[in-house]
N, C-alpha and C. Protein backbone atom coordinates (compact mmCIF):
# COMPACT_ATOMS: atom_id res chain seq x y z
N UNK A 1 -7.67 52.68 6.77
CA UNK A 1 -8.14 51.80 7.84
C UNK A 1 -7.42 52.19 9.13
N UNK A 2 -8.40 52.68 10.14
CA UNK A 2 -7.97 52.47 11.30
C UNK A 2 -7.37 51.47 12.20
N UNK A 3 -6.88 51.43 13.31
CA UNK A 3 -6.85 50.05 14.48
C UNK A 3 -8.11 49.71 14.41
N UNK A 4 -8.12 48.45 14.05
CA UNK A 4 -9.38 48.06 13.80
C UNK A 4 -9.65 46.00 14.25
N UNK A 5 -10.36 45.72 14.96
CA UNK A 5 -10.50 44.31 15.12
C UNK A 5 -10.82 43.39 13.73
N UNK A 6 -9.82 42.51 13.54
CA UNK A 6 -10.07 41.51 12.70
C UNK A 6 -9.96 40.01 12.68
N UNK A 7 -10.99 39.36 12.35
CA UNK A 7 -10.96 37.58 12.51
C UNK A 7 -9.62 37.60 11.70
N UNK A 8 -9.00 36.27 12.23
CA UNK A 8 -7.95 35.71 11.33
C UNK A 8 -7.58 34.38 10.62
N UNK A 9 -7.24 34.13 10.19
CA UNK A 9 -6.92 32.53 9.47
C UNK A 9 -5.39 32.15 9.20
N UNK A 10 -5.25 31.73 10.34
CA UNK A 10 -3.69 31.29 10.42
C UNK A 10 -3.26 30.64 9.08
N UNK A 11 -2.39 30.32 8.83
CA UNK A 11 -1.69 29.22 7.76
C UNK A 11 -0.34 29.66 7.80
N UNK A 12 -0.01 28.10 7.04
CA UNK A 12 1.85 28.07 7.16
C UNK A 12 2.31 29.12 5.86
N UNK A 13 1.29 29.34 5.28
CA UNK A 13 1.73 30.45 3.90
C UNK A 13 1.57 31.69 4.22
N UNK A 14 1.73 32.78 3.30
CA UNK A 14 1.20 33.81 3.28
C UNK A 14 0.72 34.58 1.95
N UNK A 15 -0.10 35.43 2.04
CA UNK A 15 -0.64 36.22 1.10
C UNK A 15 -0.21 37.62 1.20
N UNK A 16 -0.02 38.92 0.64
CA UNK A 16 0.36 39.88 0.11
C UNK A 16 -0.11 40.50 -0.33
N UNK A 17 -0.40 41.88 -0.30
CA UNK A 17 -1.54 42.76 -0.91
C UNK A 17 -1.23 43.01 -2.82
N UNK A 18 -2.38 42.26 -3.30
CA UNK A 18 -2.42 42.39 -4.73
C UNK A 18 -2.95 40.97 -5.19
N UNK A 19 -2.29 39.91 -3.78
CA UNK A 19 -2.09 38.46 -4.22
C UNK A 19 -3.47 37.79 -4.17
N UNK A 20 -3.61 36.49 -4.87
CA UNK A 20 -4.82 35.87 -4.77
C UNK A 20 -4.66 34.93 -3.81
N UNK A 21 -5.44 33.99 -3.35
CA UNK A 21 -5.38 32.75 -2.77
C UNK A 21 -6.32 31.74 -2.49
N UNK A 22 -6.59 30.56 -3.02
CA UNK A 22 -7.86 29.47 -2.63
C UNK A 22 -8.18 29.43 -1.86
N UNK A 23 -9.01 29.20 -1.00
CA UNK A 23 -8.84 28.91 0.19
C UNK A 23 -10.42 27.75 0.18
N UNK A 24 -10.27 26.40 1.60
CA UNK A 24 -11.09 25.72 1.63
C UNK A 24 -11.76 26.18 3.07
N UNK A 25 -12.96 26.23 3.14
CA UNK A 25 -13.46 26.59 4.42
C UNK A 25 -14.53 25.55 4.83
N UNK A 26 -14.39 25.03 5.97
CA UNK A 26 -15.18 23.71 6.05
C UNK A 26 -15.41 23.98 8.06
N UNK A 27 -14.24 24.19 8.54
CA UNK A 27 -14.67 24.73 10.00
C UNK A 27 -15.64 25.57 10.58
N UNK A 28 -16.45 25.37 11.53
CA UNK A 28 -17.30 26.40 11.83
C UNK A 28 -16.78 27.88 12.38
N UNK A 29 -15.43 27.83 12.65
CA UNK A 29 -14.94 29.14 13.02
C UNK A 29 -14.45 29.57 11.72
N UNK A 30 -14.02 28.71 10.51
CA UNK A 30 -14.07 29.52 8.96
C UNK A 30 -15.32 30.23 8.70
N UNK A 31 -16.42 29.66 9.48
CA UNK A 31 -17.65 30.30 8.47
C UNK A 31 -18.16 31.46 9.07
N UNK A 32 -17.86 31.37 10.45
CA UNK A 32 -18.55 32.27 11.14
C UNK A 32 -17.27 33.82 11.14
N UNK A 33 -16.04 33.52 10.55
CA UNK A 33 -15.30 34.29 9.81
C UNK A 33 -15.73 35.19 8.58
N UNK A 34 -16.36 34.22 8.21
CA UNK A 34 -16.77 34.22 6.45
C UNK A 34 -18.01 35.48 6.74
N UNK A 35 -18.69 34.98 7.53
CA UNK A 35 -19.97 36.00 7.82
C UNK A 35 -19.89 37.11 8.45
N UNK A 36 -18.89 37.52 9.59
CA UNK A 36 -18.69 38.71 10.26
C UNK A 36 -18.01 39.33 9.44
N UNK A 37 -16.91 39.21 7.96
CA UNK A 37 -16.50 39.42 7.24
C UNK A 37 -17.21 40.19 6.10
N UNK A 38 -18.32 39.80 5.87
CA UNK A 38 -19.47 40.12 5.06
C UNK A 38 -20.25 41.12 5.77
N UNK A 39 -20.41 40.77 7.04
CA UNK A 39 -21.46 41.54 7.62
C UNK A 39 -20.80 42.96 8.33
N UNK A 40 -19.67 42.95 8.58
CA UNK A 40 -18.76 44.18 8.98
C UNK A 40 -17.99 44.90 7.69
N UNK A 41 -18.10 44.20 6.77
CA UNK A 41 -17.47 44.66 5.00
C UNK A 41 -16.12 45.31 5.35
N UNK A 42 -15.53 44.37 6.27
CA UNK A 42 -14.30 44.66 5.89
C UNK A 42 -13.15 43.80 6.22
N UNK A 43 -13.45 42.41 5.54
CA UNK A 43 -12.53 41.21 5.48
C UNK A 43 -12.07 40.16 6.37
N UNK A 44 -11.19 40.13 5.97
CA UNK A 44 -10.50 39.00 7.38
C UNK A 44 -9.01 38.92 7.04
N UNK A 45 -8.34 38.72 8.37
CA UNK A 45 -6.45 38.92 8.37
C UNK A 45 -6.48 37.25 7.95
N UNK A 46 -5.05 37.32 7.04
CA UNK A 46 -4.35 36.21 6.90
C UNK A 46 -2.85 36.03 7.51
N UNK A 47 -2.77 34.98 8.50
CA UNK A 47 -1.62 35.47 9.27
C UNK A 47 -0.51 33.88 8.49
N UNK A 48 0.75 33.73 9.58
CA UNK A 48 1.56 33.18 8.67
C UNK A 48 1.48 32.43 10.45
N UNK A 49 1.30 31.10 10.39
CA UNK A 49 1.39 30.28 12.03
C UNK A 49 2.35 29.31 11.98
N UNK A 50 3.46 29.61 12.99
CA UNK A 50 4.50 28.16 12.94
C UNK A 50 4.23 27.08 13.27
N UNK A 51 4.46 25.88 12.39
CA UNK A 51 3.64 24.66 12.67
C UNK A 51 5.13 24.03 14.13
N UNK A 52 4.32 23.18 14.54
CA UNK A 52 5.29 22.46 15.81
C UNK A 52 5.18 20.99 15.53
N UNK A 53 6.39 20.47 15.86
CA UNK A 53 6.34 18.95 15.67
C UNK A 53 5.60 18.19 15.64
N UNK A 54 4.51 18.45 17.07
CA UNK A 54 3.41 17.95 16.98
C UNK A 54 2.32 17.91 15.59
N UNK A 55 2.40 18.84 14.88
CA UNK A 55 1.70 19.31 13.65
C UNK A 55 0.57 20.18 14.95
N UNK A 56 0.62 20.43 15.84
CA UNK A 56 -0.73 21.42 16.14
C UNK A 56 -0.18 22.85 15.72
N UNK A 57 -1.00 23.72 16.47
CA UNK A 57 -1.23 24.73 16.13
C UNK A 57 0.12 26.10 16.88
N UNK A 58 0.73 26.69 16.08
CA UNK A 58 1.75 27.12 16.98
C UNK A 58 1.58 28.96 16.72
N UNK A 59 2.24 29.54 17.18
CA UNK A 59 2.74 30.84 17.13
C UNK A 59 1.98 31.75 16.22
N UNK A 60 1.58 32.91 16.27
CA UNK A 60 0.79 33.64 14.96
C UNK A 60 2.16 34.43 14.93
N UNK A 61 2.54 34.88 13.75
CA UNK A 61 3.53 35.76 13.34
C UNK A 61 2.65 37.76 13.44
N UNK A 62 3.56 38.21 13.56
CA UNK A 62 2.44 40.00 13.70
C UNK A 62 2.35 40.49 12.61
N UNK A 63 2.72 39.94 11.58
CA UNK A 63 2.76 40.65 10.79
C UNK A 63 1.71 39.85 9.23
N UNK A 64 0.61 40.62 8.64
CA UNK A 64 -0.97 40.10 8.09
C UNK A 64 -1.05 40.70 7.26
N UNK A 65 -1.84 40.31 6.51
CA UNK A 65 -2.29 40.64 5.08
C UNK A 65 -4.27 40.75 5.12
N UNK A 66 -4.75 41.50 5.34
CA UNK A 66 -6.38 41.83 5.20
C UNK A 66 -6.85 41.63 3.68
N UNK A 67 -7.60 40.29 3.26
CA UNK A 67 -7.87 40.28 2.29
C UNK A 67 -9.95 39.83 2.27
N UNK A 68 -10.09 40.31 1.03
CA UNK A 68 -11.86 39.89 1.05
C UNK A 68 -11.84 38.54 0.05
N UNK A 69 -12.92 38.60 0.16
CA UNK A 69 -13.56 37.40 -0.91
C UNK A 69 -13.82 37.88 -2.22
N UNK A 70 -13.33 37.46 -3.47
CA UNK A 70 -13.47 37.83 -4.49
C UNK A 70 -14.44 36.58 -5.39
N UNK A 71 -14.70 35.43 -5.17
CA UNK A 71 -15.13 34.28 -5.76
C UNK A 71 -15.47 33.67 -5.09
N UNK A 72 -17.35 32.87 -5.10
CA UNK A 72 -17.09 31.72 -3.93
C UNK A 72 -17.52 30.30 -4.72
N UNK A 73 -17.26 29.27 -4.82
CA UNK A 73 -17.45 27.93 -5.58
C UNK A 73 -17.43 26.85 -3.96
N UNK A 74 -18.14 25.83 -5.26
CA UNK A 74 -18.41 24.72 -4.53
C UNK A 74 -17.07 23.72 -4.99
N UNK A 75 -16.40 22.99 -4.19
CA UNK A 75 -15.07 22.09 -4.25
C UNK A 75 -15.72 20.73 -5.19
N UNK A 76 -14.81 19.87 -5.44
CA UNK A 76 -15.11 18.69 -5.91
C UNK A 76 -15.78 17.96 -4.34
N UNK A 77 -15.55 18.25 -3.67
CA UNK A 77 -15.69 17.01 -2.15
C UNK A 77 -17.00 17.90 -1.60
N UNK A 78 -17.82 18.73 -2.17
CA UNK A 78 -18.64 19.37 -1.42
C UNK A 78 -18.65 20.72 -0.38
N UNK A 79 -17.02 20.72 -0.27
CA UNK A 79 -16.61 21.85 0.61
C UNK A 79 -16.77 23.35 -0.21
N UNK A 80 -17.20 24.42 1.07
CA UNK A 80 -16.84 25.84 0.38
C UNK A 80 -15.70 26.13 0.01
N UNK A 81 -15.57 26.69 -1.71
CA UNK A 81 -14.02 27.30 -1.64
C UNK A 81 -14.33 28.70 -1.83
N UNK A 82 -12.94 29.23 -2.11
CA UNK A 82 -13.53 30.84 -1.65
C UNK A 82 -11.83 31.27 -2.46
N UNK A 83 -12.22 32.93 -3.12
CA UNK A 83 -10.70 33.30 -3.42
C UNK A 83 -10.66 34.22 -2.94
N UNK A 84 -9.68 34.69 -2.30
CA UNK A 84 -9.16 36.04 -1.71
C UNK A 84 -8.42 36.72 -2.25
N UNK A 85 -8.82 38.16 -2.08
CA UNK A 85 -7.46 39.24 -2.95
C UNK A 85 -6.95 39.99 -1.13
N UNK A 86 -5.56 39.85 -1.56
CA UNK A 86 -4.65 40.57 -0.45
C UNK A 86 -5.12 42.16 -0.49
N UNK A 87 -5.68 42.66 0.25
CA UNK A 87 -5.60 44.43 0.45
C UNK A 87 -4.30 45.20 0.93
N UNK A 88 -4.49 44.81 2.82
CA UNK A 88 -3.57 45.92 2.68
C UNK A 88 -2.44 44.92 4.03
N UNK A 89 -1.23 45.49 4.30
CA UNK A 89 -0.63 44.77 5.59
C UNK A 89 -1.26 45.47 6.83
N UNK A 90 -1.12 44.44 8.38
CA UNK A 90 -1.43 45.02 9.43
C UNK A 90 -0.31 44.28 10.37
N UNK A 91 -0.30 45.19 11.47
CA UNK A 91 0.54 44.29 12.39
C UNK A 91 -0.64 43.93 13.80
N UNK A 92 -0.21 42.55 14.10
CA UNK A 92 -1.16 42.42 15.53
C UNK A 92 -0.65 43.29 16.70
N UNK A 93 -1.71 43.94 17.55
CA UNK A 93 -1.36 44.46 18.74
C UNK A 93 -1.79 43.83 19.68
N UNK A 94 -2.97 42.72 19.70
CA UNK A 94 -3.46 41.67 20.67
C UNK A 94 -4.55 41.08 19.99
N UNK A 95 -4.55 39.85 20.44
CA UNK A 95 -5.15 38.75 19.94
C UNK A 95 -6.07 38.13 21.20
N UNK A 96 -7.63 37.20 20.54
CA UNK A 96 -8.01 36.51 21.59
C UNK A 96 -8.58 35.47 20.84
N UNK A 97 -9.03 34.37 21.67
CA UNK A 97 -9.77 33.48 20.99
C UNK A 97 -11.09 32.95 21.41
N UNK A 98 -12.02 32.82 20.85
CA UNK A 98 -13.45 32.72 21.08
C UNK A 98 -13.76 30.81 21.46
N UNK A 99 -14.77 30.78 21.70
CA UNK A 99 -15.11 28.46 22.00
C UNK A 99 -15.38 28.40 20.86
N UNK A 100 -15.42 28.97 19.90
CA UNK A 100 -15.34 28.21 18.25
C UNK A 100 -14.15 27.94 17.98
N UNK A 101 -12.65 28.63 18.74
CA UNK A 101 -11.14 28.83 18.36
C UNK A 101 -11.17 29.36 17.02
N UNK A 102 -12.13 30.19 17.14
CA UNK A 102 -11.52 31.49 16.09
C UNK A 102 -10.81 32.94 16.81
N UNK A 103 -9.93 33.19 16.11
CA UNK A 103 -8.82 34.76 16.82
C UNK A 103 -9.35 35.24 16.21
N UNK A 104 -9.41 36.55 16.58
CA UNK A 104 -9.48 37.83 16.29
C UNK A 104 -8.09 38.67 17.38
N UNK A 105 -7.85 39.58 16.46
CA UNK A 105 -6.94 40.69 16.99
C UNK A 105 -7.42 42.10 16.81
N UNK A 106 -6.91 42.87 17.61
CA UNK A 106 -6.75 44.11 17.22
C UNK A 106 -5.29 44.37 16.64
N UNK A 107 -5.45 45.23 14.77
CA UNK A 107 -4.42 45.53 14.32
C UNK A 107 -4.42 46.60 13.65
N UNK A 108 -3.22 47.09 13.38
CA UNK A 108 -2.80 47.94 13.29
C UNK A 108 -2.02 48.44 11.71
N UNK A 109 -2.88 49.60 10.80
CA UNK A 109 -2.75 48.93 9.47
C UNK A 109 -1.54 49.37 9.02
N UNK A 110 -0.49 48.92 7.87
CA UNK A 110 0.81 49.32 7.55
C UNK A 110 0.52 49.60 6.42
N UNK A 111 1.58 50.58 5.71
CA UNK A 111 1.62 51.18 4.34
C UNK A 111 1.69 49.55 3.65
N UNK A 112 1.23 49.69 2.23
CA UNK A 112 1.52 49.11 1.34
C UNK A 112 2.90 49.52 0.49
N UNK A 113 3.79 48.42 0.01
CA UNK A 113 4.73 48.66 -0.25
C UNK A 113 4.45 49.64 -1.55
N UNK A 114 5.35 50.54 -1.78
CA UNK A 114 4.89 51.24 -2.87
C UNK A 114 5.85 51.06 -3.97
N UNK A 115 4.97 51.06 -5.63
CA UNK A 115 4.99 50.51 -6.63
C UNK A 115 6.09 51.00 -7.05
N UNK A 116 7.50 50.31 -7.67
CA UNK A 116 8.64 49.91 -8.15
C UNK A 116 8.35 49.66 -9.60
N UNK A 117 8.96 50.54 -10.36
CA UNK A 117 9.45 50.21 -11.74
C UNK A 117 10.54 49.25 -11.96
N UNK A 118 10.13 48.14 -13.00
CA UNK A 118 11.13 47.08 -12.68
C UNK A 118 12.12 47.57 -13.96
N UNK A 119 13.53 47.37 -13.84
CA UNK A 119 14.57 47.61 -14.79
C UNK A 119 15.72 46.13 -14.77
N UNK A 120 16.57 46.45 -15.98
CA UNK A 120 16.89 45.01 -16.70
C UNK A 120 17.39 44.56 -15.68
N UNK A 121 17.78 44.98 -14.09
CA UNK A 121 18.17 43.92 -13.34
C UNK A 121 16.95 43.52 -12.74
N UNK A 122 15.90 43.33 -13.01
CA UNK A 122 14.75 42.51 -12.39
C UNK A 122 14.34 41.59 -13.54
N UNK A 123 15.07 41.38 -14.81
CA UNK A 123 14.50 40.81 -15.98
C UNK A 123 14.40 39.17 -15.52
N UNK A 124 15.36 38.74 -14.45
CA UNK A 124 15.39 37.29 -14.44
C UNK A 124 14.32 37.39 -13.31
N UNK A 125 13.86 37.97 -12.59
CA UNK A 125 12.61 37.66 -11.37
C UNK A 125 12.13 37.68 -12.29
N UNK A 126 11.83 38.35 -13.56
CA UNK A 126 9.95 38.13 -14.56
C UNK A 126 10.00 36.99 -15.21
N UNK A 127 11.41 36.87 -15.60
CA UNK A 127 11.60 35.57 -16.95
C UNK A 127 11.04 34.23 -15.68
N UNK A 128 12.18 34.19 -14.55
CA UNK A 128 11.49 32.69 -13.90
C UNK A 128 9.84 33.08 -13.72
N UNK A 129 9.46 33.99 -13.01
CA UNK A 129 7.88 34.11 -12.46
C UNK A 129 6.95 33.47 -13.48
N UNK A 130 7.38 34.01 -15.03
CA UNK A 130 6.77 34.01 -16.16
C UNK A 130 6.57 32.19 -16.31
N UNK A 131 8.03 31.32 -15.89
CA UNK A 131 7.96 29.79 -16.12
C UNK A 131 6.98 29.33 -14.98
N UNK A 132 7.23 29.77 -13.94
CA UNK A 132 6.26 29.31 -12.97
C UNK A 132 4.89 29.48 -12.98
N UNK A 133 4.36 30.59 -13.66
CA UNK A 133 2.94 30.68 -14.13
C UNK A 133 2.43 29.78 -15.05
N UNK A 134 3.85 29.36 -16.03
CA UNK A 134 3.74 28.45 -16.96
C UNK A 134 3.49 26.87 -16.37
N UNK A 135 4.26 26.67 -15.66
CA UNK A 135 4.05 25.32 -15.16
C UNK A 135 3.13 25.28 -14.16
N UNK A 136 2.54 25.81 -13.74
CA UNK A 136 1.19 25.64 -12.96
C UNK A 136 0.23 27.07 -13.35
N UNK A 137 -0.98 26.22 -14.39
CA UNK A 137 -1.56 27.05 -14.81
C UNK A 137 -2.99 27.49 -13.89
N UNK A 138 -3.33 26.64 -12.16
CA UNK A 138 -4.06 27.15 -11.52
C UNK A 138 -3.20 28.66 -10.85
N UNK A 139 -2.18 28.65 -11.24
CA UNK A 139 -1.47 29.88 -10.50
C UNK A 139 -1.49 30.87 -11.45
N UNK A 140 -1.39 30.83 -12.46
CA UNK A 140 -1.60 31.33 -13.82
C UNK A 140 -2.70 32.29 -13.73
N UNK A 141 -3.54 31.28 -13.63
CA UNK A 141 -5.25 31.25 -13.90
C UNK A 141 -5.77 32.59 -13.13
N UNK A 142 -4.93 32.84 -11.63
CA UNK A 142 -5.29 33.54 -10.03
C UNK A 142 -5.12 35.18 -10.92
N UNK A 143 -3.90 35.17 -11.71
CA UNK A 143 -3.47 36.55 -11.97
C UNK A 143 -3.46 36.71 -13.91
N UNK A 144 -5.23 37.16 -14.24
CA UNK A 144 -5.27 37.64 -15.60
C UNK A 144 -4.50 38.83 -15.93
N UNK A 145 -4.11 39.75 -14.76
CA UNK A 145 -3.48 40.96 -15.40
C UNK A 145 -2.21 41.03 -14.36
N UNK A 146 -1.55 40.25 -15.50
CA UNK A 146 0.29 40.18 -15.04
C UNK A 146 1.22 41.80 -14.36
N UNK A 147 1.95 42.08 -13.54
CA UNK A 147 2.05 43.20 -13.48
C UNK A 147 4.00 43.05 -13.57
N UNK A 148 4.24 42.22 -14.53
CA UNK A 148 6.11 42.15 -14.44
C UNK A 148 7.04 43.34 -14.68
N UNK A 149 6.22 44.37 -15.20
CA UNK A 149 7.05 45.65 -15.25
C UNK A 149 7.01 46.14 -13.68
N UNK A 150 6.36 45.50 -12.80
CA UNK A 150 6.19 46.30 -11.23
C UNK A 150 7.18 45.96 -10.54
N UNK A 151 8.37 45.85 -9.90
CA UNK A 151 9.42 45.35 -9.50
C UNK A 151 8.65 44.65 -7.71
N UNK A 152 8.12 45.69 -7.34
CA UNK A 152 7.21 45.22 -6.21
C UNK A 152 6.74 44.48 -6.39
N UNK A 153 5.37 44.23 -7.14
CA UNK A 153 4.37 43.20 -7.68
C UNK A 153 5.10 41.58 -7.63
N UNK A 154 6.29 41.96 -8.52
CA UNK A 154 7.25 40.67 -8.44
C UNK A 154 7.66 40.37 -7.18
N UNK A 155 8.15 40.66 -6.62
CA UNK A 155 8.58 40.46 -5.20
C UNK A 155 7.81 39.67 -4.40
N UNK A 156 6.26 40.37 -4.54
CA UNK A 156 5.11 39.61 -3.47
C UNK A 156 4.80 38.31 -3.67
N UNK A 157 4.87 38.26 -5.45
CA UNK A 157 4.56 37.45 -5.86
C UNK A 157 5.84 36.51 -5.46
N UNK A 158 6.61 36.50 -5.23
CA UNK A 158 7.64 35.50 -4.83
C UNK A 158 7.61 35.05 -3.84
N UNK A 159 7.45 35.95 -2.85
CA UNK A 159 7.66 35.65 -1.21
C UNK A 159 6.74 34.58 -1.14
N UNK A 160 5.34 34.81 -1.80
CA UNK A 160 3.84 34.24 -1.62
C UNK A 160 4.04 32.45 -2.10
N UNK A 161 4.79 32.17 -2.92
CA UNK A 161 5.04 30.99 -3.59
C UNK A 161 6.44 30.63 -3.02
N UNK A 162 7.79 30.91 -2.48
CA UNK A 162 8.90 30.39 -2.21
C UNK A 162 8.75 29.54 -1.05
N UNK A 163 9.16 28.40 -1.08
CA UNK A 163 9.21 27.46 0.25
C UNK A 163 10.73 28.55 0.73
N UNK A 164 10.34 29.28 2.10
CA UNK A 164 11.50 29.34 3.00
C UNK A 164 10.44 29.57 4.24
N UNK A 165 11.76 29.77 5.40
CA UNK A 165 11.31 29.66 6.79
C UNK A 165 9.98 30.69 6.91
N UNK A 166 9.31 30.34 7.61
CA UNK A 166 8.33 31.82 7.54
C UNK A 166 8.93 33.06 8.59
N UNK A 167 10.17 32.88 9.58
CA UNK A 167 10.42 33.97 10.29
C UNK A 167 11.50 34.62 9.19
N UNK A 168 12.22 34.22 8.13
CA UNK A 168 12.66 34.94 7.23
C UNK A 168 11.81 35.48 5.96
N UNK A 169 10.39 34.93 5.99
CA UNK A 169 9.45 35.70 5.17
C UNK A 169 8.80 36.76 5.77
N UNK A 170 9.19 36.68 7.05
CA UNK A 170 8.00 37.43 8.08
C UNK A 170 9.14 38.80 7.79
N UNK A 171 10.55 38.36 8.12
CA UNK A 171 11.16 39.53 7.96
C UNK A 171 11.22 40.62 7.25
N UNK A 172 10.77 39.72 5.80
CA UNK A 172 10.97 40.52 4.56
C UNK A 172 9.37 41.47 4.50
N UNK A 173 8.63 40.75 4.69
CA UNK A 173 7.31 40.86 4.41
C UNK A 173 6.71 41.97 5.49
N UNK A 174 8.23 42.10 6.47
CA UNK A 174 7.30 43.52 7.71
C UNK A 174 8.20 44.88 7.32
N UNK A 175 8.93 44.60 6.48
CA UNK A 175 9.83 45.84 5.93
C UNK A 175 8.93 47.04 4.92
N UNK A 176 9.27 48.01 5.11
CA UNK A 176 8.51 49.30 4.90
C UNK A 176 8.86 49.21 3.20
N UNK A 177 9.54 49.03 2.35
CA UNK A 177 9.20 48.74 1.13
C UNK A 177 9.78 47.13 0.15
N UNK A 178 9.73 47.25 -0.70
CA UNK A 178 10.28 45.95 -1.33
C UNK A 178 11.49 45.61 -1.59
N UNK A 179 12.45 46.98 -1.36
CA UNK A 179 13.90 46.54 -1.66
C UNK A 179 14.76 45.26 -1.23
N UNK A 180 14.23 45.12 0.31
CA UNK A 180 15.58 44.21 1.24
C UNK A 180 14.66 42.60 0.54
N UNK A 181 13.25 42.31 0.05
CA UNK A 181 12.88 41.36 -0.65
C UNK A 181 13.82 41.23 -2.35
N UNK A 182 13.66 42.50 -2.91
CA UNK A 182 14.07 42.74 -4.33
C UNK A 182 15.98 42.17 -4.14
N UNK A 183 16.49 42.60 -3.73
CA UNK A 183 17.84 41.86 -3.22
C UNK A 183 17.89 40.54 -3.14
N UNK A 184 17.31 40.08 -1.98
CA UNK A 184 17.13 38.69 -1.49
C UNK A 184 17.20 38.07 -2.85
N UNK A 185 15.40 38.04 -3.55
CA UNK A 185 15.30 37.40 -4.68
C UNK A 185 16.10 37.30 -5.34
N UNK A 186 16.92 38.79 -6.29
CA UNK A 186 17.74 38.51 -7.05
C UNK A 186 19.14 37.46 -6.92
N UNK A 187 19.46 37.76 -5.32
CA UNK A 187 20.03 36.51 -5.71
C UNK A 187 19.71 35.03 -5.01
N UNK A 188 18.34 34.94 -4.73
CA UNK A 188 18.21 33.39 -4.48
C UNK A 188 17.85 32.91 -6.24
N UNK A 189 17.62 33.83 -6.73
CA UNK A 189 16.93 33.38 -8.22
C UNK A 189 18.01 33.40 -8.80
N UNK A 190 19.09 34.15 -8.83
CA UNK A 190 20.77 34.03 -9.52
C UNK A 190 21.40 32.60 -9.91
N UNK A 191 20.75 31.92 -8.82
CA UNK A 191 21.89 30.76 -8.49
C UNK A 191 21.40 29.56 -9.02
């Protein structure tokens, strides 16, 4: 992928190339996302946005995850849901916003972290990941083909689920491979 323009969908989370994610789309700038997405076949950015006291709308972080639609269902309440698989990272180089207040940027695409053989010091990132799949089996459900021998794989999968700040996820998450994450984890999961 080239520099290439992409709609985006802010949120206080983030997604990761490999990762799944629900998503509810009910806004008219979700849908009209949903369709230039389809109709250009080649996705939409998921960015990571700092919320502000106010609860409005704050800051886009530069650093994205380009994912497509893999599933689309109807919600219990009538709303579209939709699942996304993470592709690849991008960083923003400029952003605008349209009278629907949908962004689009032009970005700029980054390597994917590349795949890590996990060894017995990654055994406690698989053993917890493994309980947490366990205790929430819609998270479970997202990933039929587990990848815990991937030391990377684990990693994303962490960042993607850990409540921390998002400018210290942003950090980890714009680094050129998984190590300075693979650290971190081991020892926030140590303790």
């Amino acid at each position: 992928m080239n520099n290439t323009t992409l709609a985006l969908f802010p949120l206080p989370s983030h997604i990761l190339p490999g990762g799944k994610l629900p998503l509810r789309l009910f806004e008219p700038r979700h849908l009209q996302m949903l369709k230039e997405s389809f109709e250009q076949d080649k996705g939409f950015g998921i960015v990571m946005e700092e919320s502000t006291p106010a609860g409005t709308a704050g800051r886009i972080l530069p650093v994205g995850t380009r994912v497509k639609v893999t599933d689309f269902y109807t919600l219990n309440d009538g709303l579209l849901g939709v699942t996304v698989l993470g592709l690849d990272r991008f960083c923003i180089h400029s952003m605008t916003t349209d009278e629907l207040g949908l962004r689009r940027a032009e970005v700029e695409p980054l390597p994917n972290w590349p795949s890590i053989h996990s060894d017995f010091s990654d055994d406690l990132l698989a053993n917890r990941l493994r309980e947490v799949f366990d205790q929430y089996p819609e998270l479970d459900e997202l990933y039929p083909d587990k990848q815990f021998e991937d030391a990377t794989w684990l990693c994303q999968r962490w960042l993607e689920i850990l409540p921390m700040p998002i400018y210290e996820k942003q950090m980890l998450i714009a680094k050129q491979n998984s190590e300075a994450a693979r650290q971190f984890l081991r020892r926030l999961i140590a303790r």
